[in-house]
C-alpha atoms as a PDB file:
ATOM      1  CA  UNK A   1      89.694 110.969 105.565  1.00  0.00           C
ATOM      2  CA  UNK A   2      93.180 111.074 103.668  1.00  0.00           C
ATOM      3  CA  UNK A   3      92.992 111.879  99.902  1.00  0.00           C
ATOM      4  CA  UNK A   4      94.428 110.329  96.741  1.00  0.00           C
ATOM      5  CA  UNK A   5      97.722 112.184  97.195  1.00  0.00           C
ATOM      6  CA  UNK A   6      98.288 111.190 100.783  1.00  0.00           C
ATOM      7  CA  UNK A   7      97.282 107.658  99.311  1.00  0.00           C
ATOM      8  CA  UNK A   8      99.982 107.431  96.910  1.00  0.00           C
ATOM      9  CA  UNK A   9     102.606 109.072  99.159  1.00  0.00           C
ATOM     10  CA  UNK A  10     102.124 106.270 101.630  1.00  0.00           C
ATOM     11  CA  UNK A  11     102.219 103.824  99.248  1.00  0.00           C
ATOM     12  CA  UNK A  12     105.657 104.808  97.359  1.00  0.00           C
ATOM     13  CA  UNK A  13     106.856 105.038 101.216  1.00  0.00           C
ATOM     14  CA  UNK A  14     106.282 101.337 101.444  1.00  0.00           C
ATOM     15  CA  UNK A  15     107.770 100.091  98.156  1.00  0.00           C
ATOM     16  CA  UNK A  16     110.957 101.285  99.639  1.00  0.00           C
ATOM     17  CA  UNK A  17     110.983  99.757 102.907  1.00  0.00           C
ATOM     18  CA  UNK A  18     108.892  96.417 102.001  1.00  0.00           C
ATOM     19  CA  UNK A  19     110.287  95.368  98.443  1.00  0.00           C
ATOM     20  CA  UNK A  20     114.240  95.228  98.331  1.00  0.00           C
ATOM     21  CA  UNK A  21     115.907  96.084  95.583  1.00  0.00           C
ATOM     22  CA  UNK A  22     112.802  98.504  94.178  1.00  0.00           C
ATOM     23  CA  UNK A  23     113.904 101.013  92.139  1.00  0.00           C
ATOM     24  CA  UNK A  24     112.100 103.808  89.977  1.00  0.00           C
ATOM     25  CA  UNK A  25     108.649 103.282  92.138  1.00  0.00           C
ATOM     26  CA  UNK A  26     105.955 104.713  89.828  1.00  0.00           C
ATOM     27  CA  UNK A  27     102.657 104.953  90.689  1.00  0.00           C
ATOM     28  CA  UNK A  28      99.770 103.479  88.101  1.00  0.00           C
ATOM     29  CA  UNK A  29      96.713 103.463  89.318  1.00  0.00           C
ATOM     30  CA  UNK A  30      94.527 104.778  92.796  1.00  0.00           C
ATOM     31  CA  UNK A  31      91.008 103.507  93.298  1.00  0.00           C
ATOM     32  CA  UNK A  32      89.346 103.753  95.965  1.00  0.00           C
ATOM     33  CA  UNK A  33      87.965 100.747  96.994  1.00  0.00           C
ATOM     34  CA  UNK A  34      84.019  99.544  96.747  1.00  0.00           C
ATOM     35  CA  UNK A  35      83.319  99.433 100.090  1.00  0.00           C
ATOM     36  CA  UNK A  36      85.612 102.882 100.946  1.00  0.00           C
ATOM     37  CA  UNK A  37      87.931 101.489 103.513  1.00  0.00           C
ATOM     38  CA  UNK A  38      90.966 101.255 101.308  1.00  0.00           C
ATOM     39  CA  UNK A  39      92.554 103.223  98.548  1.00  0.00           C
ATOM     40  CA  UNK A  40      94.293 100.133  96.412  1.00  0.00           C
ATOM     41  CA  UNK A  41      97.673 102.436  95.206  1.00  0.00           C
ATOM     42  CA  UNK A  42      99.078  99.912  92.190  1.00  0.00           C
ATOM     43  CA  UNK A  43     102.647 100.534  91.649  1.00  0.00           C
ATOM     44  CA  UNK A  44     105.435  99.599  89.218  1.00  0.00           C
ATOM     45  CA  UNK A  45     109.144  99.451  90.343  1.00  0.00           C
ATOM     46  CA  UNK A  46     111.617  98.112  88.410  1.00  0.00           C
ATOM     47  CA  UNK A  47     114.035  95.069  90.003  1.00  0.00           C
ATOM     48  CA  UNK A  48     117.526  93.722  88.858  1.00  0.00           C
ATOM     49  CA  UNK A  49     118.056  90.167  88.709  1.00  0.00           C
ATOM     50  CA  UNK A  50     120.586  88.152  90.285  1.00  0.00           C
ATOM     51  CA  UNK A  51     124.486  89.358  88.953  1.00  0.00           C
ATOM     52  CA  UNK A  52     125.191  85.810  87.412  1.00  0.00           C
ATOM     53  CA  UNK A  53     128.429  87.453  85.890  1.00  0.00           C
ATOM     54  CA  UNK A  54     129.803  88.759  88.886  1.00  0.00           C
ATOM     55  CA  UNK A  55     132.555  87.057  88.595  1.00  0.00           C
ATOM     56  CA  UNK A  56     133.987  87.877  85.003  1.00  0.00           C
ATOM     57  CA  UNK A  57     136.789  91.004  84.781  1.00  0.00           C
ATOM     58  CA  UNK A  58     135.013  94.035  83.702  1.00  0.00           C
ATOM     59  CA  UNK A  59     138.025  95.356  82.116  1.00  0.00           C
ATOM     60  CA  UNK A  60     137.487  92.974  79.065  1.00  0.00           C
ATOM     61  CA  UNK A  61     135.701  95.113  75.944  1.00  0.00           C
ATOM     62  CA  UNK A  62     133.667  91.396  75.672  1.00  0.00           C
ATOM     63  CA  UNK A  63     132.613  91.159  79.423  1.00  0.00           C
ATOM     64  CA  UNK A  64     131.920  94.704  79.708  1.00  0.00           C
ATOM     65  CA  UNK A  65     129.442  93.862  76.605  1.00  0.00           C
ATOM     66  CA  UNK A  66     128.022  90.841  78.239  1.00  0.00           C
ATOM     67  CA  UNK A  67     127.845  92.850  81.958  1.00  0.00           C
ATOM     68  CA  UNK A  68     125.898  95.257  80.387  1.00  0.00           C
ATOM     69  CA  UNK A  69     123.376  93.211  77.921  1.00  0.00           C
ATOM     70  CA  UNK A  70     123.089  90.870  81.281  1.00  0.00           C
ATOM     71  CA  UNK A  71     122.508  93.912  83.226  1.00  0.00           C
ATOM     72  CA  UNK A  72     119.775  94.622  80.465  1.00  0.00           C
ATOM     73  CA  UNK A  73     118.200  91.282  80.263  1.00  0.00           C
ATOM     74  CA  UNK A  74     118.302  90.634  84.109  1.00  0.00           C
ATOM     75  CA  UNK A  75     115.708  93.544  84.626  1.00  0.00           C
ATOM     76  CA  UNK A  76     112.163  93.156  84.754  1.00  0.00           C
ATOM     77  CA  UNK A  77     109.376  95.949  85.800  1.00  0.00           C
ATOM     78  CA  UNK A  78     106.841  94.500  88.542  1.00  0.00           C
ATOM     79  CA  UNK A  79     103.785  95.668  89.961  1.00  0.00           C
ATOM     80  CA  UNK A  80     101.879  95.604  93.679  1.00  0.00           C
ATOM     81  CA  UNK A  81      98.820  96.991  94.689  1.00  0.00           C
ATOM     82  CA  UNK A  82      99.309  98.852  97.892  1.00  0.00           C
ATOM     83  CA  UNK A  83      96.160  99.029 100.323  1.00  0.00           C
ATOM     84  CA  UNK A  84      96.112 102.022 102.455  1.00  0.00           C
ATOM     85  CA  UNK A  85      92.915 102.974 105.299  1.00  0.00           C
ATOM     86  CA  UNK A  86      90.684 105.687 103.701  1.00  0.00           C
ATOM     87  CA  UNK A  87      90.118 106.842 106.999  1.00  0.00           C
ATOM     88  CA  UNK A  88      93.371 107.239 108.604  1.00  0.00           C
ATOM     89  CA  UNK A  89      96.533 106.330 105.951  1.00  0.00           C
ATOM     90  CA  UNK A  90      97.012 103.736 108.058  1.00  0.00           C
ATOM     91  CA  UNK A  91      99.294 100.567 105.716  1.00  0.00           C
ATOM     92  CA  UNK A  92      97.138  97.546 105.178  1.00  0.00           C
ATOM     93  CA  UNK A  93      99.535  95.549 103.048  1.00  0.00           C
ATOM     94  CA  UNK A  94     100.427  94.881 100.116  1.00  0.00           C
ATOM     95  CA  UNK A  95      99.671  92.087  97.332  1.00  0.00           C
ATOM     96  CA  UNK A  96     100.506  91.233  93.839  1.00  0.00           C
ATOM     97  CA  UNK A  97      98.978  92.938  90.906  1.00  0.00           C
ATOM     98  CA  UNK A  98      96.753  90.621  88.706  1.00  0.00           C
ATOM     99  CA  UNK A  99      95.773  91.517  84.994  1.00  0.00           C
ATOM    100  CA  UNK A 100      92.320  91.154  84.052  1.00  0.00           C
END
C-alpha cells in the first residue's frame, strides 16, 4: 500500500501533465477514501485566462497598466480532486472539486 505522501506526489505529477496551463499546484486535502481503494488528493492550481490584450503595445505607461490589472483579473485559482489506487499509486482520474 502507498502512503499519503506517495499519494500527493502522484497527484501534483498529474496536474502538470493533465491540466494545461496549471501553475502553483498546491495540495489541500488527502482522504482516503471509504471503501480504501483510492486516496482522493484535492488540489488547487492557479490558471491565466485568455490574453484579450495581446494585441495592445506594452510600451505605453496606460497598456502596461491595463496588461497588468488584465493579467490580474484574468486569473482565477481552481481545484480537482485527484484519485490515486491505495494499493498500487496507480492514476484513476481526475474530477472537479465540489463544495459542500
Amino acid at each position: 500500500m502507498i502512503d499519503f505522501e506517495d499519494a500527493v506526489r502522484i497527484a501534483l505529477e498529474n496536474v502538470e501533465k493533465l491540466v494545461k496551463g496549471a501553475k502553483n499546484p498546491v495540495p489541500e486535502e488527502a482522504l482516503l477514501s471509504s471503501d480504501g481503494k483510492f486516496y482522493e488528493v484535492t488540489v488547487s492550481y492557479d490558471l491565466d485566462g485568455p490574453g484579450a490584450f495581446d494585441t495592445l503595445n506594452p510600451s505605453s505607461k496606460d497598456a502596461s497598466n491595463l496588461l497588468t490589472l488584465a493579467a490580474i483579473m484574468g486569473r482565477r485559482k481552481e481545484y480537482k480532486v485527484f484519485l490515486i489506487n491505495s494499493e498500487n499509486g496507480n492514476f484513476g482520474g481526475f474530477r472537479r472539486y465540489k463544495e459542500g
